[in-house]
PDB file of N, CA and C in Angstrom:
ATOM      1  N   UNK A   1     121.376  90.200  81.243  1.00  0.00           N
ATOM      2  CA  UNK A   1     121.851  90.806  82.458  1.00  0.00           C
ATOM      3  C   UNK A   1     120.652  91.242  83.295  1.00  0.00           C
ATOM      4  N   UNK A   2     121.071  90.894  84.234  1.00  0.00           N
ATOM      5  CA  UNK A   2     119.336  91.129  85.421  1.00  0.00           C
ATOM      6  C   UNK A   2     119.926  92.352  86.587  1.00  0.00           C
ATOM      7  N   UNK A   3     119.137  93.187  87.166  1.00  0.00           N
ATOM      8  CA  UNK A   3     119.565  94.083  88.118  1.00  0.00           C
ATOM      9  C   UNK A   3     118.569  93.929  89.021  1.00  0.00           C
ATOM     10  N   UNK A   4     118.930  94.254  90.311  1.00  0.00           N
ATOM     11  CA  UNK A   4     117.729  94.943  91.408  1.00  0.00           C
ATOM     12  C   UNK A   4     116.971  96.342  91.540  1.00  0.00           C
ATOM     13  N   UNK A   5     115.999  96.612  91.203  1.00  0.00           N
ATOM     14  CA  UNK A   5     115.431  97.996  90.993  1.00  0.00           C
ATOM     15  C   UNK A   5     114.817  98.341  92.254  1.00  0.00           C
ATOM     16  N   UNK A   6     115.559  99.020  92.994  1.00  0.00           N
ATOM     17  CA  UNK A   6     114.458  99.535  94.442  1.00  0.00           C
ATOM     18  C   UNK A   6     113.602 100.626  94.105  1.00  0.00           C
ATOM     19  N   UNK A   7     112.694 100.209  94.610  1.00  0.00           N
ATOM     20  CA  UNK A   7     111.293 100.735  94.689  1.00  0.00           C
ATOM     21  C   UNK A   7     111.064 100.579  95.800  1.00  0.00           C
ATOM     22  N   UNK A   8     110.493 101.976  96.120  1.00  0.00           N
ATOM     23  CA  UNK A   8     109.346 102.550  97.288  1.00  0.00           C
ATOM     24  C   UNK A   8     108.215 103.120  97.487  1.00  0.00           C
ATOM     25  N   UNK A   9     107.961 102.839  98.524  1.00  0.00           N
ATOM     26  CA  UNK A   9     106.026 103.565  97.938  1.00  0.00           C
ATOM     27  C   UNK A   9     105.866 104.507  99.772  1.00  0.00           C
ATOM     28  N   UNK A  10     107.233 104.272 100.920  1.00  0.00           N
ATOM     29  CA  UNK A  10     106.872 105.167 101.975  1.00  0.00           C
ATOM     30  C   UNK A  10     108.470 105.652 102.461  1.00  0.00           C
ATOM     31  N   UNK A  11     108.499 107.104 102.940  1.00  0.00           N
ATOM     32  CA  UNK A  11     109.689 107.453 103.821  1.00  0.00           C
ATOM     33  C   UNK A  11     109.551 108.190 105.111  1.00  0.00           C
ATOM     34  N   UNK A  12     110.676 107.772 105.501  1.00  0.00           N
ATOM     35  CA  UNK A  12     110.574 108.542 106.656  1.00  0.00           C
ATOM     36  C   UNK A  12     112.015 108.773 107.364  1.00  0.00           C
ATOM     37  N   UNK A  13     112.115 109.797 107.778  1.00  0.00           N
ATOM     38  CA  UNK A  13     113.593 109.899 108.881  1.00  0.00           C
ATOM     39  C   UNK A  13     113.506 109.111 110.225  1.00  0.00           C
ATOM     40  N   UNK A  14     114.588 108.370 109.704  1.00  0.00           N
ATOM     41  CA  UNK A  14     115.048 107.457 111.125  1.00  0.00           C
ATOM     42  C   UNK A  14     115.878 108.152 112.338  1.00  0.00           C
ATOM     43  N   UNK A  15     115.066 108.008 113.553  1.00  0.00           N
ATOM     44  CA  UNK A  15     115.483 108.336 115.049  1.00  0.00           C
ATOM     45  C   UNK A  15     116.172 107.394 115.535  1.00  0.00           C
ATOM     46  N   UNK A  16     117.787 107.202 115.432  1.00  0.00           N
ATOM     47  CA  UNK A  16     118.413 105.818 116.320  1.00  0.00           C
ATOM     48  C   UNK A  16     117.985 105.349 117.624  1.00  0.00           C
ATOM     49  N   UNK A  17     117.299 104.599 118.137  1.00  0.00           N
ATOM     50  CA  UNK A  17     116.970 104.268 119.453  1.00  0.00           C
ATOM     51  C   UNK A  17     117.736 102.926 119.668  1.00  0.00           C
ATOM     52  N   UNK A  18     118.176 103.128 121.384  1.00  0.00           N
ATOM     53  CA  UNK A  18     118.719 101.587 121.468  1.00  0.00           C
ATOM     54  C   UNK A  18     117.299 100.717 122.390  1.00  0.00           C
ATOM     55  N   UNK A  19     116.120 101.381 122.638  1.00  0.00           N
ATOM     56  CA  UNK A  19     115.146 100.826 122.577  1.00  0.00           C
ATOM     57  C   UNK A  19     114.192 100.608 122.050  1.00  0.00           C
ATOM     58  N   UNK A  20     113.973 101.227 120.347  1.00  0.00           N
ATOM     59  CA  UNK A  20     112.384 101.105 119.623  1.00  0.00           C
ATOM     60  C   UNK A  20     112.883 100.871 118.545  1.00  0.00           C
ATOM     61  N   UNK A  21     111.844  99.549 117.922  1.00  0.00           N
ATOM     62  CA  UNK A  21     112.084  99.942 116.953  1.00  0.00           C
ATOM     63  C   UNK A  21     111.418 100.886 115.838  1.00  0.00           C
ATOM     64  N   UNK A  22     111.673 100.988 114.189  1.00  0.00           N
ATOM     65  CA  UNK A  22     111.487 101.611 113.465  1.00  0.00           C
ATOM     66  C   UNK A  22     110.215 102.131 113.766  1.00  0.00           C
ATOM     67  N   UNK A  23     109.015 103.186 113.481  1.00  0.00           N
ATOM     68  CA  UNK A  23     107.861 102.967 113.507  1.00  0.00           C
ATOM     69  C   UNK A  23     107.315 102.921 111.857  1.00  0.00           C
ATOM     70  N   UNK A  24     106.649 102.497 111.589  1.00  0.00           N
ATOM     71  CA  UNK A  24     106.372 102.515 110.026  1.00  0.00           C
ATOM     72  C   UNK A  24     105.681 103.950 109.779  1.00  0.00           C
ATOM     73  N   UNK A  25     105.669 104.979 108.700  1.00  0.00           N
ATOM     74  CA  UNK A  25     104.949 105.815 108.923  1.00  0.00           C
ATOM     75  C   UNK A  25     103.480 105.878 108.942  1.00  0.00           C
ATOM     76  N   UNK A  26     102.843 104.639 108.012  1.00  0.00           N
ATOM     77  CA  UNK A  26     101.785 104.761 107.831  1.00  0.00           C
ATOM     78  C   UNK A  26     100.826 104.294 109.713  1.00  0.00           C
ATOM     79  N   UNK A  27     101.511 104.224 110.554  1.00  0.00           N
ATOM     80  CA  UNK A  27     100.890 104.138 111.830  1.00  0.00           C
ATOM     81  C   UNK A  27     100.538 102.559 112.128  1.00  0.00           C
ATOM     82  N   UNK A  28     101.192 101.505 111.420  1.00  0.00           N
ATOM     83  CA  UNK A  28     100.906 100.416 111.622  1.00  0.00           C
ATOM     84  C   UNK A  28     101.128  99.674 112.901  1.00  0.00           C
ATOM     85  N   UNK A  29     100.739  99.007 113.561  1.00  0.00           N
ATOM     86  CA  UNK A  29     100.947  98.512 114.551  1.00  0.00           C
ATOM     87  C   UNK A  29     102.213  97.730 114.685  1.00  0.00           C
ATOM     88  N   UNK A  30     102.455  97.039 113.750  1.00  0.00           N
ATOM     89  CA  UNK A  30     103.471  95.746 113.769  1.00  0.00           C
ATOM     90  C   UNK A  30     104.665  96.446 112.989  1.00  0.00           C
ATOM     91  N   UNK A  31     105.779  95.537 113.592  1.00  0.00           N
ATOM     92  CA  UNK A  31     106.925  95.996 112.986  1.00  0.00           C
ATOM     93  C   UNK A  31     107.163  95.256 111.501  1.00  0.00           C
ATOM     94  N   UNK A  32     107.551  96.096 110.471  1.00  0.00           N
ATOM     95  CA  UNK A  32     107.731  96.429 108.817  1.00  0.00           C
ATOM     96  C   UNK A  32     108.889  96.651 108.470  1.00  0.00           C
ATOM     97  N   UNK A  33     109.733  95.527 108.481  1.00  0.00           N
ATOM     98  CA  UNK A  33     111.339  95.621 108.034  1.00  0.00           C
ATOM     99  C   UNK A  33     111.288  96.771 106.735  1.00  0.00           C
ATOM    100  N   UNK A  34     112.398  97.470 106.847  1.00  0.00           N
ATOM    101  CA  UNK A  34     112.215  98.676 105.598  1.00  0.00           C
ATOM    102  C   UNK A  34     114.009  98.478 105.464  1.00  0.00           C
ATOM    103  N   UNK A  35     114.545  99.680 104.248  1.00  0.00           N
ATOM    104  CA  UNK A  35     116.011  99.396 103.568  1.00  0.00           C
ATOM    105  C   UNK A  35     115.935 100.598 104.246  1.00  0.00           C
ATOM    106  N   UNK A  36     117.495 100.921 104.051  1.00  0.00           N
ATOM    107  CA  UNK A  36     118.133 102.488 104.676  1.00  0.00           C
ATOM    108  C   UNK A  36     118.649 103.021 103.486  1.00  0.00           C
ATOM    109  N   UNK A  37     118.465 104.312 103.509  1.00  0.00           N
ATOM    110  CA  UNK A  37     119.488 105.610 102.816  1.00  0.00           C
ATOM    111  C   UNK A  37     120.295 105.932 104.010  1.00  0.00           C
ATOM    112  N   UNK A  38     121.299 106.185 103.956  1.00  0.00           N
ATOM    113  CA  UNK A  38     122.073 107.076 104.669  1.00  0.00           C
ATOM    114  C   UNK A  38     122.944 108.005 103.919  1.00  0.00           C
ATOM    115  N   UNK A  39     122.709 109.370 104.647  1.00  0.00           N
ATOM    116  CA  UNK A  39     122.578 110.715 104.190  1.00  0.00           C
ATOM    117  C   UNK A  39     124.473 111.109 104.288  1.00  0.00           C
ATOM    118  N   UNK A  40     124.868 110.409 105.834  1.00  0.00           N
ATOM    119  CA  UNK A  40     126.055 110.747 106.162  1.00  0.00           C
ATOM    120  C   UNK A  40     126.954 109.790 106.689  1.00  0.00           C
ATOM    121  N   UNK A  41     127.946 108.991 106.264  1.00  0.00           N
ATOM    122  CA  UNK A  41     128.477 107.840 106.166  1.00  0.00           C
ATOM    123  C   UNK A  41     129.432 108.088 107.637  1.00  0.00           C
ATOM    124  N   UNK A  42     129.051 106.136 108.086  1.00  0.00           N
ATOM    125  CA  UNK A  42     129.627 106.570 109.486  1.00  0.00           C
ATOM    126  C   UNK A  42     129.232 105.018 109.999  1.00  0.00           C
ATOM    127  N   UNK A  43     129.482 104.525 111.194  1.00  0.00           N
ATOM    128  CA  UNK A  43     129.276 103.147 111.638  1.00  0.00           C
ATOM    129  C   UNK A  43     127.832 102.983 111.821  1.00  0.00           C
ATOM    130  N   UNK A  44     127.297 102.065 111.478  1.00  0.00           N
ATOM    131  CA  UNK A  44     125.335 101.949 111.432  1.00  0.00           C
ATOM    132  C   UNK A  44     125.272 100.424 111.975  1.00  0.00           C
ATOM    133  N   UNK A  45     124.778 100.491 113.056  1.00  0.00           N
ATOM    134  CA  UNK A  45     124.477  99.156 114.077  1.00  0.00           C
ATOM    135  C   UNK A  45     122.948  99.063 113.933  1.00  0.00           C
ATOM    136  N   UNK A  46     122.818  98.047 113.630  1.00  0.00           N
ATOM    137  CA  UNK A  46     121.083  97.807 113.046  1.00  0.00           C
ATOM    138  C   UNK A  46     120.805  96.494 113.401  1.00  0.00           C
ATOM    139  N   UNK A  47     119.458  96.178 113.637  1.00  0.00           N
ATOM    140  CA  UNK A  47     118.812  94.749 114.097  1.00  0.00           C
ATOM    141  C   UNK A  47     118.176  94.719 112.525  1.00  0.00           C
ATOM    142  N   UNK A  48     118.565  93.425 112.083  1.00  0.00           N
ATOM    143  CA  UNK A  48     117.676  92.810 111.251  1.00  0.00           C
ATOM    144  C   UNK A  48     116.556  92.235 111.052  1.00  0.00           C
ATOM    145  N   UNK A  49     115.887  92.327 109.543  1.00  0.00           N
ATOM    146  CA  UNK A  49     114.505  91.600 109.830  1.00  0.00           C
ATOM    147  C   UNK A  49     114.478  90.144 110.616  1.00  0.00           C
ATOM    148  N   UNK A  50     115.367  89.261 110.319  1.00  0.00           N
ATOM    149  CA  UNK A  50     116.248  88.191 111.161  1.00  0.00           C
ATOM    150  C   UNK A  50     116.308  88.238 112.692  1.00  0.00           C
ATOM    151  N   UNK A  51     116.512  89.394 113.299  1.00  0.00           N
ATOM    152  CA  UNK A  51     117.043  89.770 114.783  1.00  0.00           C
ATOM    153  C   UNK A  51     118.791  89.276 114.443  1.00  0.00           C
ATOM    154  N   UNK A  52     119.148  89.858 113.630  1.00  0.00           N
ATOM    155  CA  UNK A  52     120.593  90.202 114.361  1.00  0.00           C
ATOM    156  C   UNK A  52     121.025  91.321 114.232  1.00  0.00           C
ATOM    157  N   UNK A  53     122.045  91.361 115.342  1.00  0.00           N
ATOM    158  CA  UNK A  53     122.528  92.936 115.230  1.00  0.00           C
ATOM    159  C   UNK A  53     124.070  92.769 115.024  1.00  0.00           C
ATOM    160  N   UNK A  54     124.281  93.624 114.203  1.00  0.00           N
ATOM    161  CA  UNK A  54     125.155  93.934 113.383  1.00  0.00           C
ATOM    162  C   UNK A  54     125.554  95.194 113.563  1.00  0.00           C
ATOM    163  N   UNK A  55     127.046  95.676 113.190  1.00  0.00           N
ATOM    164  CA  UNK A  55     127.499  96.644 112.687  1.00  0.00           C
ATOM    165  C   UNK A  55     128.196  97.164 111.549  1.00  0.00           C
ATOM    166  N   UNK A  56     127.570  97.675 110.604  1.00  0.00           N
ATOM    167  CA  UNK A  56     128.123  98.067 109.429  1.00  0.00           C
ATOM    168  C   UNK A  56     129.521  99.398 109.366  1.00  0.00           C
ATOM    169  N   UNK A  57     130.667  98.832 109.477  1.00  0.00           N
ATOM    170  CA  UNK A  57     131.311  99.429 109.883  1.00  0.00           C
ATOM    171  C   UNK A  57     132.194 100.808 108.342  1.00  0.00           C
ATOM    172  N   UNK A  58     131.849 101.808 108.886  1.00  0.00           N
ATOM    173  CA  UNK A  58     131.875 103.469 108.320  1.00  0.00           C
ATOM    174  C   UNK A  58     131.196 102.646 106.868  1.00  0.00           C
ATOM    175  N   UNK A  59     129.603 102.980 107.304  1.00  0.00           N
ATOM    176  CA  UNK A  59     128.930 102.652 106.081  1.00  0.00           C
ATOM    177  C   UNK A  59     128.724 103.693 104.985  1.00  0.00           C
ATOM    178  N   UNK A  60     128.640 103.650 104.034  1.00  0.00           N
ATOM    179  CA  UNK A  60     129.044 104.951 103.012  1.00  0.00           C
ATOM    180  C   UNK A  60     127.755 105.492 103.135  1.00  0.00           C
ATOM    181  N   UNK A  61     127.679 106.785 101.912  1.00  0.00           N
ATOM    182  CA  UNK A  61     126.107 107.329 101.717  1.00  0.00           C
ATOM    183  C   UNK A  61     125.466 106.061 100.213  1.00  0.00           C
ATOM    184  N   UNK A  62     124.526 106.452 100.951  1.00  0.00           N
ATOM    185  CA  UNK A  62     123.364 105.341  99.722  1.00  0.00           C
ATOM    186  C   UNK A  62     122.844 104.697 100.764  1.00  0.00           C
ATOM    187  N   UNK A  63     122.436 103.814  99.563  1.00  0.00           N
ATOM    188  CA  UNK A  63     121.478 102.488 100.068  1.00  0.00           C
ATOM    189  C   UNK A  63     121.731 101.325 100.472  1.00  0.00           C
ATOM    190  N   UNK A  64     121.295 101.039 101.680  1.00  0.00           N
ATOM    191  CA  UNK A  64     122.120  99.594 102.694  1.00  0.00           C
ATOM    192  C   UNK A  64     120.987  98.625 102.614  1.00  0.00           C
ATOM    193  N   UNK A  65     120.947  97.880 101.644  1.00  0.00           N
ATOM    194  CA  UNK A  65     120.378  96.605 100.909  1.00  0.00           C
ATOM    195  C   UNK A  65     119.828  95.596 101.947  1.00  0.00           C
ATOM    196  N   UNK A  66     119.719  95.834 102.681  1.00  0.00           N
ATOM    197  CA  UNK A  66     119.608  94.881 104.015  1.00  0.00           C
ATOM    198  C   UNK A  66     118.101  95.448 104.875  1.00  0.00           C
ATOM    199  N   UNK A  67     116.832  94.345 104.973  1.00  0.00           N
ATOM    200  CA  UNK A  67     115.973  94.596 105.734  1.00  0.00           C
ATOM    201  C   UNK A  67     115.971  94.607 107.597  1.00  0.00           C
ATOM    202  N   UNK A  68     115.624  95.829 107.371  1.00  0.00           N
ATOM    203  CA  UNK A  68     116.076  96.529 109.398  1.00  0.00           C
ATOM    204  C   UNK A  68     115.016  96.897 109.687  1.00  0.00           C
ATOM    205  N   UNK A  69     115.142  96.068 110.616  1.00  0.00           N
ATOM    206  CA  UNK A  69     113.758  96.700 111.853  1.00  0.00           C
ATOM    207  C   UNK A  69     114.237  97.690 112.668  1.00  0.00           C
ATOM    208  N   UNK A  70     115.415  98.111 112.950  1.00  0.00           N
ATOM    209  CA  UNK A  70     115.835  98.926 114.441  1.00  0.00           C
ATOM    210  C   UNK A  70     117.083  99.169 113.881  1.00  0.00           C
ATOM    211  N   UNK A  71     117.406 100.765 113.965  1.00  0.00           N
ATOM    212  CA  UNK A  71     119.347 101.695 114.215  1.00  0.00           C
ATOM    213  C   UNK A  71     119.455 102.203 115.484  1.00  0.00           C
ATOM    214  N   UNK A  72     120.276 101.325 116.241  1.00  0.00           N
ATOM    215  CA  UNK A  72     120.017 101.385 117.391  1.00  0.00           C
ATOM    216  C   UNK A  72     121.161 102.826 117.969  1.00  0.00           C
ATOM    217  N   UNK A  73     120.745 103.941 118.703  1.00  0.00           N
ATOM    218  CA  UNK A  73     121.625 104.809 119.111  1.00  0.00           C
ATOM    219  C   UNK A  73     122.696 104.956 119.388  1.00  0.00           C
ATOM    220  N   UNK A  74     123.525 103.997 119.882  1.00  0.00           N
ATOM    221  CA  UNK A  74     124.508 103.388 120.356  1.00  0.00           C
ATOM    222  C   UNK A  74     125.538 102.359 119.518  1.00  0.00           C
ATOM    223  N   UNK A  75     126.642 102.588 119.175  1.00  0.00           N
ATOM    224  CA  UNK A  75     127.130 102.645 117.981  1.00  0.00           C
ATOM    225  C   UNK A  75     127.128 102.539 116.535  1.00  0.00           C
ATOM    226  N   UNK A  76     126.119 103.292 116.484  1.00  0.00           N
ATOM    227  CA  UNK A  76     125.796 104.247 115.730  1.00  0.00           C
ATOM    228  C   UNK A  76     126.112 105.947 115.466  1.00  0.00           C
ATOM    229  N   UNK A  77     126.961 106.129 114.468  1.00  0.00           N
ATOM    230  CA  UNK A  77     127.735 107.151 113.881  1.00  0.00           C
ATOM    231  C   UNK A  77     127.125 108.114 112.596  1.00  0.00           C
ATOM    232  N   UNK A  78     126.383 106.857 112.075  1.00  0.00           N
ATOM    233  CA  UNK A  78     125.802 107.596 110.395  1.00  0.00           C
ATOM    234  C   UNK A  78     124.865 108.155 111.081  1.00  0.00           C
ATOM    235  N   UNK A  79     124.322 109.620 110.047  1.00  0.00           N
ATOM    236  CA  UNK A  79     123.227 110.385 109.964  1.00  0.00           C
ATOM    237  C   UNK A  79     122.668 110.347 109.112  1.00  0.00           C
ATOM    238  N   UNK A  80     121.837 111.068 109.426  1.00  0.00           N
ATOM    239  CA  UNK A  80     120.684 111.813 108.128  1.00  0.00           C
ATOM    240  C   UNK A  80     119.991 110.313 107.518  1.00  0.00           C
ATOM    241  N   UNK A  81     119.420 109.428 108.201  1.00  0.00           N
ATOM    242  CA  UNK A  81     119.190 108.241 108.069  1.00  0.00           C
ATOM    243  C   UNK A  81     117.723 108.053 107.899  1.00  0.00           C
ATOM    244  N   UNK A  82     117.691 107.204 106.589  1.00  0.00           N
ATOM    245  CA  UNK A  82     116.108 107.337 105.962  1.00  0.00           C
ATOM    246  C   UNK A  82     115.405 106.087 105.823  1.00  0.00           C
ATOM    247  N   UNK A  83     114.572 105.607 106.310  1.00  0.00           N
ATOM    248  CA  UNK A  83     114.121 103.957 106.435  1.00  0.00           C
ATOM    249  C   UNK A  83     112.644 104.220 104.868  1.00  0.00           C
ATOM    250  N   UNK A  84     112.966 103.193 104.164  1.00  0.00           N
ATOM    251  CA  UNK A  84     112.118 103.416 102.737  1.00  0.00           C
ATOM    252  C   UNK A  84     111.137 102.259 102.906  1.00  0.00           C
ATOM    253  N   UNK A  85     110.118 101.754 102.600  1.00  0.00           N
ATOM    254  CA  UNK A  85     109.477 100.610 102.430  1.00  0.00           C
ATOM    255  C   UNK A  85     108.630 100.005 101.214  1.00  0.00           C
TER     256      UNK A  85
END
């Protein structure tokens, strides 16, 4: 039996913008697809490492398995939102 073990080595609290994306914390220039925690379950509209945007509709609390560059302000519902890398 095989599992996925997430591992992280940076965090930070995510600011929904419907214009920026993520910033990485370590001050990197380029954008660094990272996974989400979310703290408070609710609709989470996110651009993918891909560029698509999506809406994860009333996404629970945990971890949203999916590499995101951008939670864009605008329908967007979840809080307390944590980008890991």
């Amino acid at each position: 039996m095989s599992y996925l073990k997430l591992q992280t080595y940076r965090a930070a609290a995510v600011v929904p913008s419907d214009t920026t994306t993520i910033p990485h914390v370590d001050g990197v220039d380029k954008v660094t697809p990272c996974v989400l925690y979310v703290g408070v379950a609710g609709d989470l509209k996110v651009k993918t490492a891909g560029n698509d945007e999506i809406t994860f509709k009333n996404a629970p609390v945990g971890f949203l398995p999916v590499q995101v560059k951008q939670v864009f302000a605008t329908g967007t519902a979840a809080s307390e939102i944590i980008a890991l890398w």
